[in-house]
Protein backbone atom coordinates (compact mmCIF):
# COMPACT_ATOMS: atom_id res chain seq x y z
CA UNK A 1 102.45 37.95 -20.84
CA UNK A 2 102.82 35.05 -23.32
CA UNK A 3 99.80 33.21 -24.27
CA UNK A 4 99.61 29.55 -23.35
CA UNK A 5 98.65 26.96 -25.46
CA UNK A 6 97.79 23.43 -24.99
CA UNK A 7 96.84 21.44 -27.76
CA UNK A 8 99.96 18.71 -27.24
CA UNK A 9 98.86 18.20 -23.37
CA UNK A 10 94.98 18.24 -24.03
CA UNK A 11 95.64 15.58 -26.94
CA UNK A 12 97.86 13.11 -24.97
CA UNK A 13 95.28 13.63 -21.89
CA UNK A 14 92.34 13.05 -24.29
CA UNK A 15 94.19 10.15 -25.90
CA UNK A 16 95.34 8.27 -22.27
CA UNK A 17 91.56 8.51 -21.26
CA UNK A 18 89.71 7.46 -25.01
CA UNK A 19 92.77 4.56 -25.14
CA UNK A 20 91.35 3.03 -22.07
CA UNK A 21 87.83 3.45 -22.98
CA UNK A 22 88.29 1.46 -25.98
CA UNK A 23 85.73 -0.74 -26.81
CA UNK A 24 83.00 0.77 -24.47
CA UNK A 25 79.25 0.46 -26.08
CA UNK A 26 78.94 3.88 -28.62
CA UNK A 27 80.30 6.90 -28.13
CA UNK A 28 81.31 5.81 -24.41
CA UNK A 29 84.27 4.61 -26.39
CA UNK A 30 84.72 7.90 -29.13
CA UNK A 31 83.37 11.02 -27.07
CA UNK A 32 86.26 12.31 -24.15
CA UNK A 33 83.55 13.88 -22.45
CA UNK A 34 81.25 10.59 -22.07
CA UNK A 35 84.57 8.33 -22.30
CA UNK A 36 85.91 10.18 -18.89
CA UNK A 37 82.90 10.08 -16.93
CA UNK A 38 82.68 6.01 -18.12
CA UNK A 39 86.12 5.46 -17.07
CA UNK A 40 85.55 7.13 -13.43
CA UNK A 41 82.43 4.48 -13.03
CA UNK A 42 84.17 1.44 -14.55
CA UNK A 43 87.63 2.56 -12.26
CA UNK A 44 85.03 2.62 -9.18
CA UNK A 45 83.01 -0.32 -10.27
CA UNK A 46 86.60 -2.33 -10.62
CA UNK A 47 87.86 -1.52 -6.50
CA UNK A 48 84.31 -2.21 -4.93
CA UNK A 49 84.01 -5.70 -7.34
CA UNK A 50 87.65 -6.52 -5.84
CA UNK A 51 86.89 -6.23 -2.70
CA UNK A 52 83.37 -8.17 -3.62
CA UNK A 53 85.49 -11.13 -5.12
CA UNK A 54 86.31 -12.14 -1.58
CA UNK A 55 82.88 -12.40 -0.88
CA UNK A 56 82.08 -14.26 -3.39
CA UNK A 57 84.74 -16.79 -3.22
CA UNK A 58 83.93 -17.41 0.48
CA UNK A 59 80.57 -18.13 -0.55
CA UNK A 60 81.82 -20.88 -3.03
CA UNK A 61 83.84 -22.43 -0.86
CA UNK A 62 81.85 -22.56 1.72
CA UNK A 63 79.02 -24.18 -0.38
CA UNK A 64 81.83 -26.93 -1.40
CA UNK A 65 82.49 -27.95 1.84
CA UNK A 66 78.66 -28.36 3.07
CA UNK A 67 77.64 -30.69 -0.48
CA UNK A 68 80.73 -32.81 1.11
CA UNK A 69 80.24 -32.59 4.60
CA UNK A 70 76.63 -33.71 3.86
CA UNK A 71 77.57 -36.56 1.73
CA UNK A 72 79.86 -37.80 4.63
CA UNK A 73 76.69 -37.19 7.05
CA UNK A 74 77.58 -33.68 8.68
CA UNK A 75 76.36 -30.29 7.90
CA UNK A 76 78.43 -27.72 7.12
CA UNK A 77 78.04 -26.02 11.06
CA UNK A 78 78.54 -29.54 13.09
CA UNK A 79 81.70 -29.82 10.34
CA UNK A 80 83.53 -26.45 11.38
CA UNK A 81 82.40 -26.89 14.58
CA UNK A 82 84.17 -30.22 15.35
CA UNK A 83 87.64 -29.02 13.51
CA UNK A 84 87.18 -26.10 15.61
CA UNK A 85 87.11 -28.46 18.91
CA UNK A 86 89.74 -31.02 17.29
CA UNK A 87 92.13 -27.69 16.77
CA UNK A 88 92.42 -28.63 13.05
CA UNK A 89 93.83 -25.39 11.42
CA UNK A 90 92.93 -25.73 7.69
CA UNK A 91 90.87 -22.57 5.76
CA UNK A 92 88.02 -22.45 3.75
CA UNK A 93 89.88 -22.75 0.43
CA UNK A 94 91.79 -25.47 1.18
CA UNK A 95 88.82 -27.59 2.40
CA UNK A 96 87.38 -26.65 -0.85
CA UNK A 97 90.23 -27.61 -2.67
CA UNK A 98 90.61 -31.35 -0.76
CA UNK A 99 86.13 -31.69 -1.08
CA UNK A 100 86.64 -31.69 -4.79
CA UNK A 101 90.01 -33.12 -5.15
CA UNK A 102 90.33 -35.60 -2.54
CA UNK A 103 87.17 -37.25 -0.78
CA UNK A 104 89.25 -39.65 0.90
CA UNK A 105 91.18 -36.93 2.60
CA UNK A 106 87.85 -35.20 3.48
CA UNK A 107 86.49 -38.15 4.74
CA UNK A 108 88.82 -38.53 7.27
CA UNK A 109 88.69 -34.51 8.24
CA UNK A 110 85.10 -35.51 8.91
CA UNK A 111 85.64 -38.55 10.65
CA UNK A 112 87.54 -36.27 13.20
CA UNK A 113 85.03 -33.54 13.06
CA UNK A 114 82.14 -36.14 14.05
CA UNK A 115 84.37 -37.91 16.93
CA UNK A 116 84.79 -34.49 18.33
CA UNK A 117 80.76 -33.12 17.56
CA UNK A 118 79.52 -36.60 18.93
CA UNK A 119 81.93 -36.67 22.25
């Protein structure tokens, strides 16, 4: 039986995980042992706060749309709700995107919400 040594794996392993870890608060950073279990939490934190991005966007968007709808005299619901009935196709983030960057536009997307809401 030959002895087995592994100083050249356990380096490069310790090394991938401490390179990642850099600039963690303290030792979280210097120390493999509290470097490895910070990397499995910030690696888990990373997937749920992706899928949590979505969310939050939504959200944003959403809240975009009702400041404009109200300015034009609609809320947010009665706004949906009448593209919905009109069959106008457009998603959140592009109603956003025409709120902020052209009024006129969304005017006119609630002008056809309303005629549909009111009818």
């Amino acid at each position: 039986m030959t002895r087995i040594k592994r100083g050249v794996i356990k380096r490069k392993k310790h090394s991938k995980i401490l390179k990642a870890t850099k600039g963690y608060y303290g030792s979280h950073s210097r120390s493999y042992r509290l470097a490895k279990e910070e990397l499995l939490k910030s690696l888990s934190y990373s997937y749920r706060d992706r899928k949590n991005k979505k969310r939050t966007f939504r959200s944003l968007w959403i809240t975009r749309i009702n400041a404009a709808a109200r300015l034009n005299g609609l809320s947010y619901n009665e706004f949906i709700n009448g593209l919905k009935l009109a069959k106008v196709d457009i998603n959140r983030k592009i109603l956003s995107d025409i709120a902020i960057n052209d009024p006129k536009a969304f005017s006119k997307l609630v002008e056809i919400a309303k005629s549909q809401v009111t009818a």
